[in-house]
Structures are given as C-alpha cells and as structure tokens.
Protein backbone atom coordinates (compact mmCIF):
# COMPACT_ATOMS: atom_id res chain seq x y z
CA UNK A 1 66.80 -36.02 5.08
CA UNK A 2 64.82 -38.46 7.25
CA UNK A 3 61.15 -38.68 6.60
CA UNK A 4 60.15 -36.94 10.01
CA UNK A 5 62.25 -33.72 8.61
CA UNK A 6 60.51 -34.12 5.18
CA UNK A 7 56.68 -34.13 6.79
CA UNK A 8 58.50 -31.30 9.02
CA UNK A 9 58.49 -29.32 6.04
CA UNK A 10 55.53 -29.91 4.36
CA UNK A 11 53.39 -29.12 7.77
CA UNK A 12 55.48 -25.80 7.61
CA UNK A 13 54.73 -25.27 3.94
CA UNK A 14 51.14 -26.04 4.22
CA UNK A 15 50.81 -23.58 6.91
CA UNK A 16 52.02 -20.65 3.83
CA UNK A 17 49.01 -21.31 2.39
CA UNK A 18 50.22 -21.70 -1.51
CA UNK A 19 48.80 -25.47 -1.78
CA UNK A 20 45.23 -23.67 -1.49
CA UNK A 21 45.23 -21.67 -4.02
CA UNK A 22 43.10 -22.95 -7.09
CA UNK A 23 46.16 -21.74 -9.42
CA UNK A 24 48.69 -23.84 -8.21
CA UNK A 25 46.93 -26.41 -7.78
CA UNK A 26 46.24 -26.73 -11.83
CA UNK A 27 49.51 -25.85 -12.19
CA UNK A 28 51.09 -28.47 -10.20
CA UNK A 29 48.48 -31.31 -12.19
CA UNK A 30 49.52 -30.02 -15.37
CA UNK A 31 53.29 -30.54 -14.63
CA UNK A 32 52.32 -33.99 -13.46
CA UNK A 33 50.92 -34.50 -16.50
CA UNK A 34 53.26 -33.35 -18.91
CA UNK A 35 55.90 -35.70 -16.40
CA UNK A 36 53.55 -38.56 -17.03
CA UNK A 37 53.12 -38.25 -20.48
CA UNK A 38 57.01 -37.59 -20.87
CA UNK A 39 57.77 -40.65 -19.06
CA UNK A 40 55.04 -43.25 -21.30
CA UNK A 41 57.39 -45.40 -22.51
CA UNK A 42 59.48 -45.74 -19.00
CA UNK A 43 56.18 -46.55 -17.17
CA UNK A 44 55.09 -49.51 -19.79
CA UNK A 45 58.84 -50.88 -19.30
CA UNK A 46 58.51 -50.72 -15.59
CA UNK A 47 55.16 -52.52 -15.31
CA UNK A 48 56.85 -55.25 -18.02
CA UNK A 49 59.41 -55.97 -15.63
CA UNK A 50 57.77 -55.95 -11.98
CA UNK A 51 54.28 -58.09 -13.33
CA UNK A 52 54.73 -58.59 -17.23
CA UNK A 53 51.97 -56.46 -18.84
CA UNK A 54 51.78 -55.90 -22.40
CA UNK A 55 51.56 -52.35 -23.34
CA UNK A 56 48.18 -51.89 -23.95
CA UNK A 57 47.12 -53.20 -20.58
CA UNK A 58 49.14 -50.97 -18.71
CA UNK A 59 47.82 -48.00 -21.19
CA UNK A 60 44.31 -49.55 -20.04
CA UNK A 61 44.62 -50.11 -17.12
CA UNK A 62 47.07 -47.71 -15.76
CA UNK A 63 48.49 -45.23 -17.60
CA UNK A 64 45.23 -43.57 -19.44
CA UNK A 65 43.19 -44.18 -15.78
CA UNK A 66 45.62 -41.23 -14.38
CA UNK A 67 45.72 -39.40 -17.23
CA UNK A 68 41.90 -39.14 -17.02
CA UNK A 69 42.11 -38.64 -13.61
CA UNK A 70 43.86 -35.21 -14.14
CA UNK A 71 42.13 -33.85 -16.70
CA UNK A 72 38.75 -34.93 -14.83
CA UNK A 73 40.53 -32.62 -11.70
CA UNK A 74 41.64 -29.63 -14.01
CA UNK A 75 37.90 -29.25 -15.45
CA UNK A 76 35.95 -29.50 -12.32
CA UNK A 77 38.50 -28.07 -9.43
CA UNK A 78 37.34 -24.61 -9.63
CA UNK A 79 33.38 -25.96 -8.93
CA UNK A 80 34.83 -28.35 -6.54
CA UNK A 81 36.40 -26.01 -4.31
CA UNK A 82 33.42 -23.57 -4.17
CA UNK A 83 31.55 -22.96 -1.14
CA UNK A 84 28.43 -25.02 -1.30
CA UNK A 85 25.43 -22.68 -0.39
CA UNK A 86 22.53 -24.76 1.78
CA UNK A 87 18.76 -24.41 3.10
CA UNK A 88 19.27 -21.58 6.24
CA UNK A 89 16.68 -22.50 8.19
CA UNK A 90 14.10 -19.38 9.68
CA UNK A 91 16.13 -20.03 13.18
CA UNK A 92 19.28 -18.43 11.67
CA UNK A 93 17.44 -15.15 9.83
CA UNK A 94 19.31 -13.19 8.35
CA UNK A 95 21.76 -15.40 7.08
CA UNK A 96 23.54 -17.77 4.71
CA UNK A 97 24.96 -21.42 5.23
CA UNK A 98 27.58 -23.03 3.13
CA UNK A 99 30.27 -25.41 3.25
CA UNK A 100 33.56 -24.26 2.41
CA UNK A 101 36.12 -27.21 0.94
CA UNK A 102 39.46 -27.14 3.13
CA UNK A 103 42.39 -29.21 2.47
CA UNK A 104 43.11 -31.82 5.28
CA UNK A 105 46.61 -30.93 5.12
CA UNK A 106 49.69 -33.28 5.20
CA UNK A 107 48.78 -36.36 3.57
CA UNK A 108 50.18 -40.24 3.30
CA UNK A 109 49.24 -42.01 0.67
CA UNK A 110 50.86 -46.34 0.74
CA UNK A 111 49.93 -47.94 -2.74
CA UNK A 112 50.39 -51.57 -3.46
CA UNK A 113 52.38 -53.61 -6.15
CA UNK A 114 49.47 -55.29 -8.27
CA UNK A 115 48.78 -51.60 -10.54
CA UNK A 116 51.62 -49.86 -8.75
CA UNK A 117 51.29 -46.82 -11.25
CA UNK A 118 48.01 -46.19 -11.24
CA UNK A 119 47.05 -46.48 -7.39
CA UNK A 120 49.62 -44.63 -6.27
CA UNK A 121 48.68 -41.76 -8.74
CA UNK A 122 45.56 -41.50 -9.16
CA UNK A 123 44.94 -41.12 -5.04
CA UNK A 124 47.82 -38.66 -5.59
CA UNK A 125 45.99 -36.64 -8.10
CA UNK A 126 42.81 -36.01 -5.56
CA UNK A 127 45.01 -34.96 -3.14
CA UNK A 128 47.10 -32.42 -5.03
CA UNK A 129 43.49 -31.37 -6.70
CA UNK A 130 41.80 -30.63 -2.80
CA UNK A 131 45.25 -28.34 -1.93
CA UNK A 132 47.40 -31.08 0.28
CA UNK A 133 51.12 -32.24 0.36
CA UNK A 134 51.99 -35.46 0.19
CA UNK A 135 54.60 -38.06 1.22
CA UNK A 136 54.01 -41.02 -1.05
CA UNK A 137 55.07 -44.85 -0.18
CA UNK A 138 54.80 -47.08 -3.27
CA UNK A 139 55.28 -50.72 -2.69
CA UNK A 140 58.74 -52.42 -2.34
CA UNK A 141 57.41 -55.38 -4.30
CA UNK A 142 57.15 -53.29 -7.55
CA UNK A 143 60.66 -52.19 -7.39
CA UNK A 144 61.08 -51.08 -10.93
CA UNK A 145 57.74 -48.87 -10.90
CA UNK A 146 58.36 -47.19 -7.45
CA UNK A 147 61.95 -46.43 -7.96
CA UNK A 148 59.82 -44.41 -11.14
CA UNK A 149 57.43 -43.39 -9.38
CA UNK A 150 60.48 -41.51 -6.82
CA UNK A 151 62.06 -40.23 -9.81
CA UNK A 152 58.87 -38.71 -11.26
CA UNK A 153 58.00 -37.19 -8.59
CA UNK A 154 61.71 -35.99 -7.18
CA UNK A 155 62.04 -34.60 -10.67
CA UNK A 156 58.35 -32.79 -10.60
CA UNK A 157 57.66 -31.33 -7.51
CA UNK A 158 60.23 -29.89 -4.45
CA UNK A 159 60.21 -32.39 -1.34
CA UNK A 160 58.68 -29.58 1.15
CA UNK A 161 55.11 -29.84 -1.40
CA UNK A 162 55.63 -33.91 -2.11
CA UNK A 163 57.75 -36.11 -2.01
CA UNK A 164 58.34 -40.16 -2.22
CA UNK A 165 60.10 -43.06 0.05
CA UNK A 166 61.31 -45.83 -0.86
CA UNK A 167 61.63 -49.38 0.77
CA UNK A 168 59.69 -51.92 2.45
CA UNK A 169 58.42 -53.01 6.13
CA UNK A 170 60.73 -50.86 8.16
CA UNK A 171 59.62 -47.70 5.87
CA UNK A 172 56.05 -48.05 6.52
CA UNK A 173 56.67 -48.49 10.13
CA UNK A 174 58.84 -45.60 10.12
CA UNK A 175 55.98 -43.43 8.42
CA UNK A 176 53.35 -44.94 10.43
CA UNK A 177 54.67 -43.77 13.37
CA UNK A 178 53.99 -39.93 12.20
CA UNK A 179 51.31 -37.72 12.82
CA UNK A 180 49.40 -37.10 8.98
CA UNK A 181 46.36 -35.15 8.71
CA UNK A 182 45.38 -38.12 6.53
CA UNK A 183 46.52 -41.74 5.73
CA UNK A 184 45.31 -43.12 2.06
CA UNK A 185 46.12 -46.81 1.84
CA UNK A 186 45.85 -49.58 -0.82
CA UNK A 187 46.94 -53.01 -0.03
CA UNK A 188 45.84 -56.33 2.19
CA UNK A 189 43.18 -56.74 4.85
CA UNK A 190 46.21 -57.60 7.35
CA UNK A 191 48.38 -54.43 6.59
CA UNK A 192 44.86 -52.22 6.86
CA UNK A 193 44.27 -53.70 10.24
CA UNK A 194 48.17 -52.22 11.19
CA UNK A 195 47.33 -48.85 9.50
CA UNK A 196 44.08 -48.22 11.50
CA UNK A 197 45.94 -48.70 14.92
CA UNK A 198 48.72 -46.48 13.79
CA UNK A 199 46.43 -43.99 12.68
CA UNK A 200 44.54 -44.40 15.65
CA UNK A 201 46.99 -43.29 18.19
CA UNK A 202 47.26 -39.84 16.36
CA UNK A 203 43.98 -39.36 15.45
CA UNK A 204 44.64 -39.43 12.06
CA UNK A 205 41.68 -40.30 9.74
CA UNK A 206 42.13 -42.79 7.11
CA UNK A 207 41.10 -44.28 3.65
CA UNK A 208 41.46 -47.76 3.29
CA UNK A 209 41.26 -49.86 0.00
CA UNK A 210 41.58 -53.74 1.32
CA UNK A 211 40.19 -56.32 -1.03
CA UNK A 212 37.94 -59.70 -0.01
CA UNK A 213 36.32 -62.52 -1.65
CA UNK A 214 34.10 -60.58 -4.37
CA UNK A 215 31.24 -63.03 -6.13
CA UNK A 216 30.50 -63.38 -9.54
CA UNK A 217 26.75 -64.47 -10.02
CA UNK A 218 25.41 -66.04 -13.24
CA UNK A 219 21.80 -66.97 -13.67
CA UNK A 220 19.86 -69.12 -15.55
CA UNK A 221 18.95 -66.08 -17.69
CA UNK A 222 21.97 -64.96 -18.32
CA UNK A 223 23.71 -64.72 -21.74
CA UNK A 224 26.39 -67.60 -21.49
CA UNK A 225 28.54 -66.71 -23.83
CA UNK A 226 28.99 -63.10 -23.40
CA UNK A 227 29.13 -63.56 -20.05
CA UNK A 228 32.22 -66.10 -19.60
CA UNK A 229 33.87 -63.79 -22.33
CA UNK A 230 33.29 -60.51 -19.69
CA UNK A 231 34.03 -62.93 -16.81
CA UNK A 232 37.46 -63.99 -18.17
CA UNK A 233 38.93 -60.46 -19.03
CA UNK A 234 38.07 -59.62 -15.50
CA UNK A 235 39.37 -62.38 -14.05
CA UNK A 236 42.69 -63.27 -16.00
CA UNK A 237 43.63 -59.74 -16.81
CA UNK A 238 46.75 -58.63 -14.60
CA UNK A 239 47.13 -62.95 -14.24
CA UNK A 240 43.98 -62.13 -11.64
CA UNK A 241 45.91 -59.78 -9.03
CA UNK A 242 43.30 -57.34 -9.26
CA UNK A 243 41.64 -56.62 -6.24
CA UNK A 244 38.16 -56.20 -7.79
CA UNK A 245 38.59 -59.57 -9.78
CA UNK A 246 35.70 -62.01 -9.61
CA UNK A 247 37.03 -64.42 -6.90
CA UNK A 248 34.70 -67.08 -7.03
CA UNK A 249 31.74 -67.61 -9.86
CA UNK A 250 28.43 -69.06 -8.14
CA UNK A 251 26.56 -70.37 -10.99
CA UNK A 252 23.00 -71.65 -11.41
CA UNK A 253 22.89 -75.32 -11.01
CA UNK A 254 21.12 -75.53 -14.33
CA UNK A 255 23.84 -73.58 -17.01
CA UNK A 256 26.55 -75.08 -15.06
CA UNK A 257 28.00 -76.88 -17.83
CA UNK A 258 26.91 -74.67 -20.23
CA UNK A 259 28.96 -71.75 -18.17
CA UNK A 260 32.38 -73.97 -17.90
CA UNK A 261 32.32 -75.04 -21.51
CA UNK A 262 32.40 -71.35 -22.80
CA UNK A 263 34.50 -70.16 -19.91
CA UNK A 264 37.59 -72.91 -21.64
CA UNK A 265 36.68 -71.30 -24.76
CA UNK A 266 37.27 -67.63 -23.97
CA UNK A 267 40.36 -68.39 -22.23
CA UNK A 268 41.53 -70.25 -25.15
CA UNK A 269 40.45 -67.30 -27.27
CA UNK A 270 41.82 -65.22 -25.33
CA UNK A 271 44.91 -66.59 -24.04
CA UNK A 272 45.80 -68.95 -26.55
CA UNK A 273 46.74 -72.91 -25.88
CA UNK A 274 49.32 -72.26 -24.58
CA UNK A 275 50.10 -69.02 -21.95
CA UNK A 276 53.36 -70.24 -19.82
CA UNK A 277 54.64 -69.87 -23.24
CA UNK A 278 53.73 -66.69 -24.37
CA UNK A 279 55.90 -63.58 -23.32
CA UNK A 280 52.82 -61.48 -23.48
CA UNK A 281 51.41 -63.23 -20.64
CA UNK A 282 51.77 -61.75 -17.34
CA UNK A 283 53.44 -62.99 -14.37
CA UNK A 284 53.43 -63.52 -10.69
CA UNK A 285 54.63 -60.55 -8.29
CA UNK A 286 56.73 -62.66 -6.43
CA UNK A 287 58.18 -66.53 -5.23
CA UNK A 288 56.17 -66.00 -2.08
CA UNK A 289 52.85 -65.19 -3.75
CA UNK A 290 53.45 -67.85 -6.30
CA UNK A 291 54.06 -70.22 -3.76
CA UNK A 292 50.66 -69.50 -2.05
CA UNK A 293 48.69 -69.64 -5.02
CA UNK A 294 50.11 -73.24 -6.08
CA UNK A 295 49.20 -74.19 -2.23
CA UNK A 296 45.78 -73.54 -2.82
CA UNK A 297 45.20 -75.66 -5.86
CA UNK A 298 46.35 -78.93 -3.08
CA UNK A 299 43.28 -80.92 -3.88
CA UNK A 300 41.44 -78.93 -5.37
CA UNK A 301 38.91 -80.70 -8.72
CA UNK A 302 41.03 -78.71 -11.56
CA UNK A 303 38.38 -78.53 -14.43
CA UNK A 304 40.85 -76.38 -17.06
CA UNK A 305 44.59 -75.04 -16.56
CA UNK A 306 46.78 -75.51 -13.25
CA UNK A 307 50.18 -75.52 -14.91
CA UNK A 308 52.72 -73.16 -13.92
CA UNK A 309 56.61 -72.26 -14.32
CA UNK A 310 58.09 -71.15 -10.97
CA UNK A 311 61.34 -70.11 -12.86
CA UNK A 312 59.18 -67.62 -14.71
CA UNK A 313 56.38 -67.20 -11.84
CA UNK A 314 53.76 -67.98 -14.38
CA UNK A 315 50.27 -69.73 -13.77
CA UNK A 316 48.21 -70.87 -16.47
CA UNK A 317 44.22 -69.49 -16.13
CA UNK A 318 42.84 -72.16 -14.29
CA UNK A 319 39.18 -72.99 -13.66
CA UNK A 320 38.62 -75.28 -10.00
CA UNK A 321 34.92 -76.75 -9.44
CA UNK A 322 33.07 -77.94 -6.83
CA UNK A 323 35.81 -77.06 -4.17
CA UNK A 324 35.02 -77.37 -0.21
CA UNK A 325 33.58 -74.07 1.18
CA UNK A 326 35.50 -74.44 3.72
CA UNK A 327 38.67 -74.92 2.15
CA UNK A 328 40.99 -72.17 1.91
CA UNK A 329 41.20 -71.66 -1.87
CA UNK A 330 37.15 -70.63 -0.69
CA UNK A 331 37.78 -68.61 2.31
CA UNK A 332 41.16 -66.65 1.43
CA UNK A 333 41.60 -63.92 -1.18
CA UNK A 334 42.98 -65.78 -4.13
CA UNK A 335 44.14 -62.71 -6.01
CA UNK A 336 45.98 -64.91 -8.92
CA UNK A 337 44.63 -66.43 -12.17
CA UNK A 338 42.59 -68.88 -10.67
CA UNK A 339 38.92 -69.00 -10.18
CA UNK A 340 37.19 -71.53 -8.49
CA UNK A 341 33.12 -72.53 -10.05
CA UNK A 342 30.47 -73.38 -7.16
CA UNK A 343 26.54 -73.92 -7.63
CA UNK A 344 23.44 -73.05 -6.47
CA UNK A 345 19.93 -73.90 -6.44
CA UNK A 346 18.18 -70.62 -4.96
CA UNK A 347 18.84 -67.17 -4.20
CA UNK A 348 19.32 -68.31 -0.89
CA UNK A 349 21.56 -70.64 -1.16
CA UNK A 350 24.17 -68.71 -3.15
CA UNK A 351 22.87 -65.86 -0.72
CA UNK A 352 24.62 -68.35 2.44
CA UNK A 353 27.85 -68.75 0.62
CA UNK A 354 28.84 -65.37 -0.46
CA UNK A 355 27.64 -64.57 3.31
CA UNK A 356 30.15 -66.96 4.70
CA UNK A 357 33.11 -64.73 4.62
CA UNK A 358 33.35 -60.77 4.65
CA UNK A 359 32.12 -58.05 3.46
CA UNK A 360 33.14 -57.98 -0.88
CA UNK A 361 35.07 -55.13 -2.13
CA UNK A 362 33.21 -56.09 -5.32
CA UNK A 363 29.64 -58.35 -6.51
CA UNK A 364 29.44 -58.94 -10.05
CA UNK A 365 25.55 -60.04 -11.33
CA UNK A 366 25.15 -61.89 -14.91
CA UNK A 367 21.16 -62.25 -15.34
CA UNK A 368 18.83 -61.00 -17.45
CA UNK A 369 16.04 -61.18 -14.39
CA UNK A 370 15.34 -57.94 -13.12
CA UNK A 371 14.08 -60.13 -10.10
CA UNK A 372 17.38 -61.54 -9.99
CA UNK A 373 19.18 -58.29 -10.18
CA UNK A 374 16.90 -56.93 -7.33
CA UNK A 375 17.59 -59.53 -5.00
CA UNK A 376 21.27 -59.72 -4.93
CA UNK A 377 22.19 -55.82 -5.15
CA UNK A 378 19.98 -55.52 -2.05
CA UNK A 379 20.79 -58.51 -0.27
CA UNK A 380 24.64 -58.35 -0.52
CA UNK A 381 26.85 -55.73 0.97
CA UNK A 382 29.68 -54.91 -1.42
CA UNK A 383 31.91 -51.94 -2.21
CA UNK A 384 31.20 -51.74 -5.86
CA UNK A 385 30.39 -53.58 -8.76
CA UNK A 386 28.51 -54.51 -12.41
CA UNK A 387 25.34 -55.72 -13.66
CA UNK A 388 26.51 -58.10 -16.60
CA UNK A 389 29.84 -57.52 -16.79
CA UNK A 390 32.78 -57.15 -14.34
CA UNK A 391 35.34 -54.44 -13.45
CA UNK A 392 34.42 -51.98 -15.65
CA UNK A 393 33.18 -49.65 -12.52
CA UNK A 394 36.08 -48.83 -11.75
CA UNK A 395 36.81 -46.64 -15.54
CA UNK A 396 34.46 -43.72 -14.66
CA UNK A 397 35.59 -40.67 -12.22
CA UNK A 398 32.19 -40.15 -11.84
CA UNK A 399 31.25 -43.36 -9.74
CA UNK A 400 33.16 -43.50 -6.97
CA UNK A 401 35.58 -46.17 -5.63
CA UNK A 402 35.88 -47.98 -2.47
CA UNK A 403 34.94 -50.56 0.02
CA UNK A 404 32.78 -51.45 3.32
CA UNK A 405 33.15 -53.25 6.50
CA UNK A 406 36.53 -55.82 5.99
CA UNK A 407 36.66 -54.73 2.33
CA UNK A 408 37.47 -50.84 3.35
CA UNK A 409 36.51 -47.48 4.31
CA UNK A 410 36.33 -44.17 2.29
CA UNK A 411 36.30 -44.30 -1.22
CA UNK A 412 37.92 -41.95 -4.37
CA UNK A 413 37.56 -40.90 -8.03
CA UNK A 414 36.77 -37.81 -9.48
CA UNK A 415 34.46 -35.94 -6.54
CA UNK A 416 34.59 -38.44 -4.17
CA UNK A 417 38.27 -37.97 -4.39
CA UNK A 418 38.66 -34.52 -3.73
CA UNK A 419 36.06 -34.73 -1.45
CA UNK A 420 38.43 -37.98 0.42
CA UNK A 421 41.27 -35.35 1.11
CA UNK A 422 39.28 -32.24 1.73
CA UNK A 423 37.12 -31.17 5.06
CA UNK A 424 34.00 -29.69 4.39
CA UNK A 425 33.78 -26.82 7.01
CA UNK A 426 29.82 -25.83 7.89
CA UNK A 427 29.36 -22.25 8.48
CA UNK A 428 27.07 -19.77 9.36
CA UNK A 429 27.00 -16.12 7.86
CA UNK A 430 25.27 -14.16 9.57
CA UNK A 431 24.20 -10.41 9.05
CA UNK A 432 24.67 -7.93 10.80
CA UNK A 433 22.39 -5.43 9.75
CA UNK A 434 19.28 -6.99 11.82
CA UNK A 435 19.31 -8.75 14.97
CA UNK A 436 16.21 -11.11 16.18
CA UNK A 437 15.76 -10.76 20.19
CA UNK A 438 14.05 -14.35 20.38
CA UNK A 439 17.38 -16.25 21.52
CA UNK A 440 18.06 -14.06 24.36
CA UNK A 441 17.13 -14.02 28.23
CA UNK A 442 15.28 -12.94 29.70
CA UNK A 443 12.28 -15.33 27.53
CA UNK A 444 9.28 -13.58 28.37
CA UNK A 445 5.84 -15.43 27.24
CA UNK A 446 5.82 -14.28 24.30
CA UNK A 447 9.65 -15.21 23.57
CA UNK A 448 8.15 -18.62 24.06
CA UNK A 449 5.45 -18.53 21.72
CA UNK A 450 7.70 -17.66 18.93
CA UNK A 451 10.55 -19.98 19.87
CA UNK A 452 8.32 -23.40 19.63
CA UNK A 453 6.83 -22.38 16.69
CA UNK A 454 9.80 -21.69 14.65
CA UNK A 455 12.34 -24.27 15.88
C-alpha cells in the first residue's frame, strides 16, 4: 500500500469520528503501553546497537520518558478535552463562551536518530491523546530502533488509525509531498527549513524541534564542583548527541581554571581513564557524523580527551579552550562529546558571544547571583533551559518543550502536547430565550447611547 493510500484511509477514518471519542483514545494509550512495556528488553537492545547506550540510560532517558508520557495523558485527557468556559462579555448577553478541544486530524510526525525511541513516541502519545491518526517516519539512521518502532506499531494499532514508514531521503520526500492536517518534526535546522516549504504549499501547520548552539554559563559564584559534575552528565551523556546539550561553556574569566580542573575530574569519575575502551560507552551514529566531529577538532587548543576509534565510531569526552569564535567548532552545532571552554569578563561580553549565532534551543545558568540569573534569562532568547544544572527540563510533562526563532516553533509535553495536535475552536452559545434589540438597524439615539457604553 503506498503511503498516499495509507493517509487515504486515515482522512476517511477520521472523518467516522471514533478517534474523538475520550474512550478510545485511553484505550488505544493503554495498548501502547502494555506494547511498550512488552517490548523493554527489545527497545534497550535496539538503542545498544544503533548509538551504544547502556540500559539504564535508555530506561532514563527513553524508555521511562514515554512511559510517563502516557500515564501523564490517561490521568488528565478527560480535563483536557473539556470545553474551557471563558469571561462572556455584557455584548454577548445571554450567553456562554468556551473553547471546545478538536483534533487537527491526520497527523505526520518525522523523529530523528539521536533518542529515536523516545521522540518518536512521546510526540506520538499527544497526538493519539488529542483524537488524531498518525503516519509516523522514524529516522533511517537508527535502523535497528525504527524497524521496532514499525513493528510496534504494525503489531498495535490497524494502518487506517496509524501507521509507520520506513526509509530514508526519498521517504520523507514522498510524505512531504502530502497534504497533513499537521507535520511534527524533530531533526536539523537544514531538514526544518525543507519541512516548512513543504508544509507551506498545503497549508499545513507545523511543529518543529531543530537544535542550535545552546550556552552553558558559569559565574564566579557558582559552585565549581557541582557544577562541572551537572555540566558533564549533560554534556557527555548520549556521547553529546543531545540536542539540548550544553554546546559551548562561557566561563568567568576568574574560576576558569578552577572550572577545567574539576570538569577532567568528573569526566574521569564518570567515564573512567579510559572510554574508547569501555563497551559501556556510547558511540557515534554514523562514519559521516564521526567524520565531521573529528574535522572540527583541526586546530583546535585540546585541553582534555580528543582520541577516537573510527572502527568503533567512538570519541573520547573532550574539553577544547580558547577556540576562535569564528571557527566552526564555534559557529556549527557540535552535537558530539566535545565541548569547547571560552571566557568572559562581563555580562556583556559573554552576552556578544552567545548573540553571535542563533536563537538556542537551550541556556543553561550556573551562579549563585540572583543578579546574574536575572540578567541572562532576560537577556537571552532560548527555547528552554536550567538554573544550576542542565537538561533536566526536559523530565517534567508539566513544563513544556520546544524552541524559538532558528531553534524551532511549537513546543510539547503533557498539555502543551495535546494542546500541539488539537484546535481550540471559540464559540459562542447563545440563548434563545431573550433577545437584546441593540445590534439591529434601524439605531435610533438611544440604540447609540447604549451601544458606546457597553462595547
């Protein structure tokens, strides 16, 4: 069946009305669930193979994120999908105003490979929770997770509700080409750009999840120690293909030294001496990333790490000072374990370089100046982020998750989620048991009087 024939069917199926009712929808979470949860042991094999994660990192950082997704959705659907009663202003006497929660329809949802589990499910989950279909897309890089993925979901839910396609470029384009009600993707600035002109030419609105260069900012005040040990779990975990890592640290001029020496430390602690050798240690997606990430260490003032193992795609942590701002391991996402250390004098300074590239999916603040704090969440435009500490926004259903300007647009998790694949219709009530003349010709002087008071 070719993918225009499957979205076919789920426009016709969505027209029957069933994916609305509250019912099914818990229904059809639940038997996600219990596929999810029936599959465990598959999914932590799968993420082994396609990027090397240990079992409790994908149970971190994937599997129990989903998991909490759905039972978030199955407690709160019922409020969610209420009609939301509002202020009725005198104009409209008698009557009530609400907004009534409607499903946008036939979704798309394109995930990437870096947590191919997770962010292809958990936008998944919102969708099924606000009464959609779905034709899913997981990435071609993560081979052993999307075939998976297909199976989980060819095994869960009948094509004509939702259904997943495999492959690579020629699959996206393929989809792309198709009029969705809504298009939910994850992935690179570059691909986004391609999804927003396909979307574009059917009117199709669109959530996008890019990435950027997101800061990491530690003070003078800060608390050295425990920050390089909150730093370095963000950073390394997933070998640093995580698009909320901390990309670049700005530190204070003055703890410079103090901040690199402990930063060694915790990767030691954590890591060991010796990572390339270490099975537990994740690896690179691919020979092309790889490649890139080794191109941007040309030159570069390696401080700690920078060994690698092509044969395995492995690179050690790796901590680069004092690099040129203008040099690409400074103006390109890095999105590997490697994390370049640049100083500042004053808030504006530091202020200048973050400013030199776009918008940050993510800002990450170490300081114990509320001053400090103050200045940067206010001066910086980011998606998302911590105060002393760094990824850890992204755990709760009840923040939500997304980007601005180049980083994104729309965001999900928990309400925000259902509320990404839902339309909020506004509407007006009104009775019929009274009916107030003012409105209507002919508007006598009086008519008047009563009008510009009231409105």
């Amino acid at each position: 069946m070719t993918t225009s024939q499957i979205l076919q069917n789920q426009r016709e199926y969505f027209l029957t009305g069933e994916t609305k009712n509250i019912k099914f929808r818990k229904r059809q979470l639940k038997n996600l669930r219990k596929a999810i949860l029936d599959n465990e042991q598959n999914i932590y094999n799968a993420l082994k193979t396609d990027l090397g994660k240990t079992e409790i990192e994908s149970y971190m950082c994937e599997f129990a994120l989903v998991i909490n997704e759905i039972d978030y959705m199955l407690k709160h659907i019922k409020s969610f999908s209420k009609p939301k009663r509002v202020h009725t202003e005198i104009a409209n006497f008698p009557a009530k105003a609400y907004t009534l929660p409607s499903p946008k329809g036939n979704v798309l949802i394109m995930s990437p490979w870096n947590y191919p589990f997770m962010l292809t499910m958990e936008p998944l989950v919102d969708a099924i929770a606000a009464g959609n279909t779905a034709i899913v897309k997981p990435s071609a890089y993560s081979k052993a997770t999307s075939q998976l993925i297909f199976d989980i979901i060819s095994k869960t839910f009948e094509p004509k509700y939702i259904a997943s396609i495999l492959g690579g470029r020629e699959a996206n384009q393929d989809l792309l080409t198709l009029k969705f009600d809504h298009i939910f993707f994850t992935g690179s600035k570059a691909v986004g750009h391609e999804v927003l002109k396909s979307a574009e030419k059917n009117m199709t609105t669109v959530t996008l999840e890019l990435g950027g260069k997101s800061p990491c900012i530690v003070d003078k005040s800060a608390k050295i120690p425990l920050s390089a040990k909150r730093i370095v779990f963000g950073k390394f975990m997933n070998v640093g293909q995580t698009c909320v890592a901390p990309d670049y640290i700005l530190v204070h001029e003055s703890v410079k030294d103090k901040l690199l020496n402990e930063l060694v430390l915790q990767i030691k602690r954590q890591y060991g001496e010796n990572p390339l050798d270490d099975e537990n240690y994740g690896k690179i997606i691919s020979e092309k990333h790889f490649d890139k990430l080794i191109s941007l260490l040309e030159g570069q003032n390696i401080y700690y790490g920078g060994k690698s193992n092509r044969q395995t795609l492995k690179i050690e942590p790796t901590i680069v000072v004092d690099p040129k701002l203008d040099s690409p391991i400074m103006t390109e996402e890095i999105f590997g374990p490697i994390i370049p250390v640049v100083t500042y004098s004053t808030y504006e300074e530091a202020l200048e370089i973050i400013r030199r590239n776009d918008t940050p999916l993510a800002t990450y603040i170490f300081s114990q100046n509320k001053n400090t704090i103050n200045f940067f969440e206010n001066s910086v435009q980011f998606g998302g982020g911590c105060i002393n500490d760094t990824i850890m926004h992204l755990t709760t259903p009840r923040l939500a998750f997304g980007g601005v300007g180049e980083s994104g647009m729309g965001a999900y998790h928990g309400k925000r989620g259902f509320d990404t694949f839902s339309h909020h219709k506004s509407i007006i009530n009104k009775s019929t048991k009274m009916d107030v003349p003012l409105r209507y010709r002919p508007h006598s002087k009086f008519k008047k009087k009563m009008i510009k008071k009231f409105l």
